[in-house]
Protein backbone atom coordinates (compact mmCIF):
# COMPACT_ATOMS: atom_id res chain seq x y z
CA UNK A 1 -15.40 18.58 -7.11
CA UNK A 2 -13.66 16.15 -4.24
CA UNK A 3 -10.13 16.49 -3.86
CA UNK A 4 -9.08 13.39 -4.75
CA UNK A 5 -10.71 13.86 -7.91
CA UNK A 6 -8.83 16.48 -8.43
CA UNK A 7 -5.83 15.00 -8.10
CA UNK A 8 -6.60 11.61 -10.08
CA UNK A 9 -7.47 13.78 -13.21
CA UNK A 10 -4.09 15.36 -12.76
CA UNK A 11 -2.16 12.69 -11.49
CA UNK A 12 -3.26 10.49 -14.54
CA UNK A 13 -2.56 13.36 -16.95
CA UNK A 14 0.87 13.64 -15.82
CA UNK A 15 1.64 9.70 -15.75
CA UNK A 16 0.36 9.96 -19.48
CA UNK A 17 2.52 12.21 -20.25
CA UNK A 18 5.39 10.67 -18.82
CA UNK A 19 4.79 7.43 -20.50
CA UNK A 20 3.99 8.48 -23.80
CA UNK A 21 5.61 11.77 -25.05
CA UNK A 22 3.90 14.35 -27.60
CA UNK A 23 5.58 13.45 -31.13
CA UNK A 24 3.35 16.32 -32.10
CA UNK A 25 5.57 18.75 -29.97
CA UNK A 26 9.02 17.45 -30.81
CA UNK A 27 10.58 14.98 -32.16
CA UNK A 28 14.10 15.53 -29.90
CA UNK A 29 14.93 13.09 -27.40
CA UNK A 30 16.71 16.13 -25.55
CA UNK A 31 13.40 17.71 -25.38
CA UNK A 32 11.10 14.63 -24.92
CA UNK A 33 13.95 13.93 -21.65
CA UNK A 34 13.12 17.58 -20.49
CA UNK A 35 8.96 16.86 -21.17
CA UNK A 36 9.28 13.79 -18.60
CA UNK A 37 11.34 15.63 -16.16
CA UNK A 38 8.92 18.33 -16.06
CA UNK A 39 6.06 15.90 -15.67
CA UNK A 40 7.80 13.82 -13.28
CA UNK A 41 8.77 17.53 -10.85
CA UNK A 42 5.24 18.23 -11.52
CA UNK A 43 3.76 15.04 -10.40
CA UNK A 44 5.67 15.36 -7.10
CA UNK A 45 3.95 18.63 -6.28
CA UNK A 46 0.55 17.47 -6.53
CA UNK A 47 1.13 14.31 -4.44
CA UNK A 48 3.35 16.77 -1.89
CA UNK A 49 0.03 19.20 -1.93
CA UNK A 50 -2.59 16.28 -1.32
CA UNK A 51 -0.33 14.86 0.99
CA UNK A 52 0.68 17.52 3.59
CA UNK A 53 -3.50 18.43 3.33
CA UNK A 54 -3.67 15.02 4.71
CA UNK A 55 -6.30 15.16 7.80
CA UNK A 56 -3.88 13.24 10.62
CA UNK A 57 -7.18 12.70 12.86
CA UNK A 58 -3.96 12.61 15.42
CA UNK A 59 -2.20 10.15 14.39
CA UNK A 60 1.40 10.00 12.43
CA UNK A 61 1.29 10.93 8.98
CA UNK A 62 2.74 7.94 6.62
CA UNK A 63 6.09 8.67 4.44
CA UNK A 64 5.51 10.62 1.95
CA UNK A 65 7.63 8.46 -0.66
CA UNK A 66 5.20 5.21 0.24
CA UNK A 67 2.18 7.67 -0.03
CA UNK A 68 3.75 8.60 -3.51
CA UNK A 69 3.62 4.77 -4.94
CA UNK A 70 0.21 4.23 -3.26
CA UNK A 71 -1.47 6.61 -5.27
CA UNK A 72 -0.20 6.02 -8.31
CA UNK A 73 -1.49 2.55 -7.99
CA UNK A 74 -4.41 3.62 -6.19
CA UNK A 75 -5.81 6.01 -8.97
CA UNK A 76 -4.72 3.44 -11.74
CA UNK A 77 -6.77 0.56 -10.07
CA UNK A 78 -9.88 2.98 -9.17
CA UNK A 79 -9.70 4.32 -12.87
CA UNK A 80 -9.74 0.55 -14.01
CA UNK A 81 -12.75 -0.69 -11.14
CA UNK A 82 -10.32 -2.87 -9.98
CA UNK A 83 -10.71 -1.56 -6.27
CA UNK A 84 -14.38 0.43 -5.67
CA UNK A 85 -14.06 2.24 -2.53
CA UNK A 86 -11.99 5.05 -1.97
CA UNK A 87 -10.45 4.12 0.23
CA UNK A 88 -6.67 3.72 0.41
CA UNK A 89 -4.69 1.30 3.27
CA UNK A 90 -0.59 1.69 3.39
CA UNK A 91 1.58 -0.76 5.10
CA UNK A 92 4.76 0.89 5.17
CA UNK A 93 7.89 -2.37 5.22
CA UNK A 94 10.59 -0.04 5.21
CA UNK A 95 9.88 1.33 9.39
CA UNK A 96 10.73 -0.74 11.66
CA UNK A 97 8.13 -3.74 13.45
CA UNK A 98 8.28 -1.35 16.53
CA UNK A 99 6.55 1.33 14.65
CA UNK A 100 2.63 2.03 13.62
CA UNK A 101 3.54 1.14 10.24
CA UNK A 102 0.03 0.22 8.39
CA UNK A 103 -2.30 3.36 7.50
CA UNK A 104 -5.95 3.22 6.39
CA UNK A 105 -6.92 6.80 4.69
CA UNK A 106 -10.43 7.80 3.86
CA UNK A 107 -9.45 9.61 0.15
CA UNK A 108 -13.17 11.15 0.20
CA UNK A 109 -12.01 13.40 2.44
CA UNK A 110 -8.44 12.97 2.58
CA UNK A 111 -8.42 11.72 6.03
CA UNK A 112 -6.75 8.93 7.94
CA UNK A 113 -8.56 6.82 9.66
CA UNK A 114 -6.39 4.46 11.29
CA UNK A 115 -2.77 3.98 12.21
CA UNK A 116 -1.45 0.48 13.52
CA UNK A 117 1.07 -2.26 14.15
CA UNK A 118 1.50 -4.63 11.80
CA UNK A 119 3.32 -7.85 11.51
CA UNK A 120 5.12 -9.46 8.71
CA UNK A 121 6.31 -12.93 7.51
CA UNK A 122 8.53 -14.58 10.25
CA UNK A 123 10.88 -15.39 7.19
CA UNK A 124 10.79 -12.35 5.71
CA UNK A 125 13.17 -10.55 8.97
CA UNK A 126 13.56 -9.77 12.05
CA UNK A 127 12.44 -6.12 13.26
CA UNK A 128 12.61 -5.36 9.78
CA UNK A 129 11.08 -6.73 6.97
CA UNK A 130 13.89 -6.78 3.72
CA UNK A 131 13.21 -10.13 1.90
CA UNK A 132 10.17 -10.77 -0.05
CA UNK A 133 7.94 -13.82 -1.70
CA UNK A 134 5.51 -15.07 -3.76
CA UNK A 135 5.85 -18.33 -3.52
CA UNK A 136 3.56 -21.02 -1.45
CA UNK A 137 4.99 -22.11 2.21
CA UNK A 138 8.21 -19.03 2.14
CA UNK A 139 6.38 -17.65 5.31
CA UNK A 140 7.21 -14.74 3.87
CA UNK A 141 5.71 -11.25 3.01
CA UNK A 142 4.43 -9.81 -0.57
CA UNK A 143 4.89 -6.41 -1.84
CA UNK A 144 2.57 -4.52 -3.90
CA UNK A 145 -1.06 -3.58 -4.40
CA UNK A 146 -3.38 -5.43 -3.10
CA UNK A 147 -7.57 -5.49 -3.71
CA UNK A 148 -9.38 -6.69 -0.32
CA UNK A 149 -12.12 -9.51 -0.75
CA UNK A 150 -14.43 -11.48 1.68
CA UNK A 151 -14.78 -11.61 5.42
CA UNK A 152 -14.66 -15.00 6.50
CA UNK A 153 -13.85 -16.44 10.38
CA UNK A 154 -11.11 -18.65 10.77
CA UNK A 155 -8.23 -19.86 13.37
CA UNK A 156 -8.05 -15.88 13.83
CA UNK A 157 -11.54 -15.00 14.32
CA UNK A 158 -12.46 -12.72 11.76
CA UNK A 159 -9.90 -12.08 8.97
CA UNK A 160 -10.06 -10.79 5.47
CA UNK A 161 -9.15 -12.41 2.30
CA UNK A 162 -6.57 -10.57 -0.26
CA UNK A 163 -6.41 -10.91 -3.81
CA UNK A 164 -3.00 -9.72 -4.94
CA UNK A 165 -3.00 -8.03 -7.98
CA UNK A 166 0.29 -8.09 -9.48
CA UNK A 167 1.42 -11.02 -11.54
CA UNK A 168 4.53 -12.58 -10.50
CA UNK A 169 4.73 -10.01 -7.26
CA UNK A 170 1.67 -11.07 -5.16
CA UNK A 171 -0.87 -12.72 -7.05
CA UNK A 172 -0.71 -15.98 -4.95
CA UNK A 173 -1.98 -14.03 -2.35
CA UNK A 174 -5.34 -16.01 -1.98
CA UNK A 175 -3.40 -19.63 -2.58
CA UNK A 176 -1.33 -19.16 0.15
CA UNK A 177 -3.86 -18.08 2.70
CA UNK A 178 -2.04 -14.41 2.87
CA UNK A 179 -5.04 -12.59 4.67
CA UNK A 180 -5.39 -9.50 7.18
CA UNK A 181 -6.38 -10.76 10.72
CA UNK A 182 -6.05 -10.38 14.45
CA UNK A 183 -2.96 -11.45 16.20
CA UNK A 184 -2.19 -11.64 19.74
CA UNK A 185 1.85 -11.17 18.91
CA UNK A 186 1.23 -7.86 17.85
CA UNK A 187 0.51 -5.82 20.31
CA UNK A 188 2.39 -3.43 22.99
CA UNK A 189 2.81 -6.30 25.65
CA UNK A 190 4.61 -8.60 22.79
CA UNK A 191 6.73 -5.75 21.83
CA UNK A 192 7.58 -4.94 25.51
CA UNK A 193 8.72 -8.08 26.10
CA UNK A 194 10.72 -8.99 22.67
CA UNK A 195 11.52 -5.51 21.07
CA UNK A 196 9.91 -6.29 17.89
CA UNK A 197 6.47 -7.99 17.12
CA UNK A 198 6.04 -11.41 16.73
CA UNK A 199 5.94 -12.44 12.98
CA UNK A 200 3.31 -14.03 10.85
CA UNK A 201 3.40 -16.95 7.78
CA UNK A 202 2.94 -14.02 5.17
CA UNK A 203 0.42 -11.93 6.25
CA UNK A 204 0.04 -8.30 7.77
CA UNK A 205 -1.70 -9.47 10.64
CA UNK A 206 -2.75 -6.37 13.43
CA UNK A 207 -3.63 -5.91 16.88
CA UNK A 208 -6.78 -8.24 17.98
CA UNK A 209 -8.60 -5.11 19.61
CA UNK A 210 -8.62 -3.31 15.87
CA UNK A 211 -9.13 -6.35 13.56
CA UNK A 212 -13.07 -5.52 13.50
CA UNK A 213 -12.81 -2.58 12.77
CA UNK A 214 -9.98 -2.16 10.51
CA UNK A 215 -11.49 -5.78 8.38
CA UNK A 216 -14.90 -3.93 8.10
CA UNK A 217 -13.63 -0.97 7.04
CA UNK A 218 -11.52 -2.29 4.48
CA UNK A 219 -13.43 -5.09 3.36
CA UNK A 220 -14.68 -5.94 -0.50
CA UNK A 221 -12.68 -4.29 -3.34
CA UNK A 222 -10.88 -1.54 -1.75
CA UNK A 223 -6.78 -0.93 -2.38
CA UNK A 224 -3.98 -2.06 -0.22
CA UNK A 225 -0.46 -1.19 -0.61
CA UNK A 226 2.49 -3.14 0.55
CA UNK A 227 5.34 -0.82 0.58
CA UNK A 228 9.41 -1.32 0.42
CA UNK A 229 11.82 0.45 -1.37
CA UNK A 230 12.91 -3.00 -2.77
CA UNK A 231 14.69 -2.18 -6.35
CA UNK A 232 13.00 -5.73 -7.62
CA UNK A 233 9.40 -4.58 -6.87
CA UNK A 234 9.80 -0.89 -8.21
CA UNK A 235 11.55 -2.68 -11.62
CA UNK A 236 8.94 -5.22 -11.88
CA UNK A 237 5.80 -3.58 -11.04
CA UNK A 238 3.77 -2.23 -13.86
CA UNK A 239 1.85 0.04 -11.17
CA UNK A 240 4.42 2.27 -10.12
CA UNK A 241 6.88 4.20 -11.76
């Protein structure tokens, strides 16, 4: 059996436990506290197993706390059909605009497969992304999971549309236009000259010379994560705990 099914028949075992105690067991809310804090430990070690068996294919390994949320979205959504490729792209909003901060990861075979700049919303920062929107015209950046839709050519060349999956977190996605694509701002040259990337209207645009191949890769019903440790988007979101 793969390894990442493996861990999504664990993984879900564990959130189901954590989410909806055994009254069979005990009916103690000491001992129900101690059942979820044993899940919860447990949980950790799987994800802290799959992730330091992570192929790195040479590049930088993401964090393991944003690899934590991503798969327990990931595994939800591929449980539900939501996303049908297993395939699993981070963007990581906490690291700096300076930094290779969006992973794509082949969960087949637990490998990544790219590691990139990324941009984010002009109004959502400066280096760093910290302020967040859903709303039309904010120029700013969403959090949270993400399924990929169509290729399509536009201003950009080609880009890929998004169809955010969280209500009231990201799911204007598509109405605003908030799509992955080619920029020229984010590249070495712009960083070079500025000390952070230049910044998008919203989306997680990446370097021109990867677009292709990152858009083709990703393309039609497979999961991306927009990560930041923003207290509002772990409270809110019904996909991560």
């Amino acid at each position: 059996m793969k390894l990442y099914k493996i861990a999504y028949i664990t993984l879900i075992g564990l959130v189901s436990l954590v989410s909806n105690p055994i009254k069979k067991v005990t009916d103690n809310p000491i001992k129900k506290v101690h059942l979820q804090n044993y899940a919860l430990v447990n949980y950790s070690k799987k994800v802290e197993v799959l992730y330091n068996s992570l192929d790195s294919n040479n590049f930088k390994l993401p964090k393991l706390e944003s690899f934590s949320k991503a798969l327990e979205g990931f595994y939800l959504l591929r449980e539900k059909g939501v996303v049908q490729k297993d395939l699993l792209t981070i963007v990581d909003f906490s690291l700096s605009s300076r930094e290779k901060r969006l992973w794509v990861i082949d969960m087949n075979c637990n490998k990544i497969l790219f590691n990139s700049l990324v941009a984010h919303g002009k109004n959502s920062g400066d280096d760093y992304a910290n302020d967040f929107s859903n709303k039309k015209e904010s120029n700013k950046s969403s959090l949270g999971f993400f399924a990929t839709g169509e290729v399509y050519n536009g201003k950009h060349g080609m880009s890929l549309k998004l169809d955010g999956l969280e209500k009231g977190i990201n799911d204007n996605a598509r109405q605003r236009a908030v799509v992955v694509h080619g920029a020229t701002y984010v590249s070495n040259v712009f960083l070079k000259n500025h000390n952070r990337l230049g910044r998008s209207q919203g989306c997680p645009a990446i370097p021109v010379e990867l677009s292709k191949k990152i858009i083709q890769t990703i393309k039609d019903k497979s999961c991306l994560f927009i990560y930041h440790p923003s207290i509002n988007y772990l409270e809110v979101s019904k996909l991560v705990s």
